[in-house]
C-alpha atoms as a PDB file:
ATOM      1  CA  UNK A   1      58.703  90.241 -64.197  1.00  0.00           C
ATOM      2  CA  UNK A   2      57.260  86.819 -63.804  1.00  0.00           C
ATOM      3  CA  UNK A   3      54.204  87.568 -66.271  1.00  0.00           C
ATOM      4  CA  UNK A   4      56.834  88.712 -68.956  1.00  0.00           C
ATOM      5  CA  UNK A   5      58.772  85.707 -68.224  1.00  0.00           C
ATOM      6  CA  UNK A   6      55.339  83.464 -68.975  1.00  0.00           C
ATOM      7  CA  UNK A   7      54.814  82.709 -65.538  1.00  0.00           C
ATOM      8  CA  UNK A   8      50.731  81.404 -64.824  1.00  0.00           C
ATOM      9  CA  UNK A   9      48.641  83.523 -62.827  1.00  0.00           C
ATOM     10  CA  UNK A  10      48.107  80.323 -61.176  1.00  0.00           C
ATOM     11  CA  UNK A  11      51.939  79.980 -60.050  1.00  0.00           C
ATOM     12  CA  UNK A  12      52.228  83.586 -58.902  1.00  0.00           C
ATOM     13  CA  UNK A  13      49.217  83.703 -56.517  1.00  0.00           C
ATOM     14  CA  UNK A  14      50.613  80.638 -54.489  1.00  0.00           C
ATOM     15  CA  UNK A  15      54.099  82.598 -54.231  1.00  0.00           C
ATOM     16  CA  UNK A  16      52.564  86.244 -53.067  1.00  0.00           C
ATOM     17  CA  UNK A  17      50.142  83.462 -50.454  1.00  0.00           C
ATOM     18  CA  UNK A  18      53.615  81.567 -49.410  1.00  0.00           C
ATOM     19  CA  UNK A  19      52.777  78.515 -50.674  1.00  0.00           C
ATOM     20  CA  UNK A  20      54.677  76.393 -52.600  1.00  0.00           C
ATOM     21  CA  UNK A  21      53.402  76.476 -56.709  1.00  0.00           C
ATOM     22  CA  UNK A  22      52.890  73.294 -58.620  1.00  0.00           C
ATOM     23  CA  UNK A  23      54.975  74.188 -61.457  1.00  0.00           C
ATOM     24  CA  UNK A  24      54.656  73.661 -65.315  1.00  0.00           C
ATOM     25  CA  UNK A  25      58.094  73.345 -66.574  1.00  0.00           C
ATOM     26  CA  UNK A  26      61.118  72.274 -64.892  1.00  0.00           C
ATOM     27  CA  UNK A  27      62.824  75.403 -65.509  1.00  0.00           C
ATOM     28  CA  UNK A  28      60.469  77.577 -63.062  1.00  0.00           C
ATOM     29  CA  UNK A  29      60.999  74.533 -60.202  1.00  0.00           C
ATOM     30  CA  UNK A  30      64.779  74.593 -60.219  1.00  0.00           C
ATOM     31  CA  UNK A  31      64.329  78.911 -60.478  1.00  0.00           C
ATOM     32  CA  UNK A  32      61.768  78.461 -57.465  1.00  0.00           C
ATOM     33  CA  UNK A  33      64.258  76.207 -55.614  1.00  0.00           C
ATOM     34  CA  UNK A  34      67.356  78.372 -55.906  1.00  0.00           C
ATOM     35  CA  UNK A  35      65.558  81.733 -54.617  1.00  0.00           C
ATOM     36  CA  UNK A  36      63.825  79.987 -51.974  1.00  0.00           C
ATOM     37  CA  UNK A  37      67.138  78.508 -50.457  1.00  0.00           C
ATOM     38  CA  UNK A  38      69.180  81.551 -51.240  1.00  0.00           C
ATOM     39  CA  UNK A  39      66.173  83.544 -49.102  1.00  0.00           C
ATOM     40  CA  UNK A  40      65.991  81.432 -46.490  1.00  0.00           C
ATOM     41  CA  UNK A  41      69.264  79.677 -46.044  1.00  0.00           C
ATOM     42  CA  UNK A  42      71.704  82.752 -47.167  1.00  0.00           C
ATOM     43  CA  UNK A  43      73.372  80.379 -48.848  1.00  0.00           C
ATOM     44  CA  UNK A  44      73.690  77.961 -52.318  1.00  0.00           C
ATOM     45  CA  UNK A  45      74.383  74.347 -52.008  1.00  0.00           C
ATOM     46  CA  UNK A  46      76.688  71.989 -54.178  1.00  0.00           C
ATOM     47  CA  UNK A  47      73.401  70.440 -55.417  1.00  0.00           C
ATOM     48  CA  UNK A  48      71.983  74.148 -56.800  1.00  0.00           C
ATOM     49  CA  UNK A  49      74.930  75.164 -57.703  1.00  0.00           C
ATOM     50  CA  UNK A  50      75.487  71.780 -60.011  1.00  0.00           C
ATOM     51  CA  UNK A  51      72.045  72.419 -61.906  1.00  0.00           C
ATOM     52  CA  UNK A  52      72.955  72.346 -65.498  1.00  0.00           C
ATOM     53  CA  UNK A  53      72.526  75.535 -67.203  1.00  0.00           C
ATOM     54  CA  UNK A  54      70.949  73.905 -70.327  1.00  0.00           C
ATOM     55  CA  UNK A  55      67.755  73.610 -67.480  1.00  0.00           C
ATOM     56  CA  UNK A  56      67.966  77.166 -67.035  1.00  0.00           C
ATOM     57  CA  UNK A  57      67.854  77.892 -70.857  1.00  0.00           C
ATOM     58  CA  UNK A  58      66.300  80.981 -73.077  1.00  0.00           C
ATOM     59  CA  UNK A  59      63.773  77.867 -73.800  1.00  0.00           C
ATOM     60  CA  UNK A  60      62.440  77.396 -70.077  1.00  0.00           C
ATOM     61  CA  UNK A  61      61.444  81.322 -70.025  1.00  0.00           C
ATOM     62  CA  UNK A  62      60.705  81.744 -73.509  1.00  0.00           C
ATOM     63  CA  UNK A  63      58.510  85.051 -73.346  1.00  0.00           C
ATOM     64  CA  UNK A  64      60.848  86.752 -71.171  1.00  0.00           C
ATOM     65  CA  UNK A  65      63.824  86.779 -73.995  1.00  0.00           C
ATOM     66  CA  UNK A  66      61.204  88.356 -76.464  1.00  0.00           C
END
């Protein structure tokens, strides 16, 4: 899912190693963000919750929509 979505190579070997990606687009940071807190805290905060959804757009993930 991540390669349709245009994820790098680069990106998704640091995830499957556990470290934490340098990312290249704001949209995969906040995305990265979110799961990692709802994984490991069970939980969303305020801040996560407040991210605008224009940050989350078709246009951060562009080859995933195609």
């Amino acid at each position: 899912m991540a390669r349709k979505a245009g994820v790098s190579e680069t990106t998704i070997s640091a995830i499957k190693s556990g470290a934490k990606p340098e990312f290249e687009n704001q949209g995969e940071a906040i995305t990265y963000a979110i799961a990692q807190e709802i994984d490991q805290a069970h939980e969303l905060s305020d801040s996560n919750i407040k991210v605008p959804a224009s940050a989350l757009a078709s246009e951060t993930f562009p080859n995933y929509w195609a």
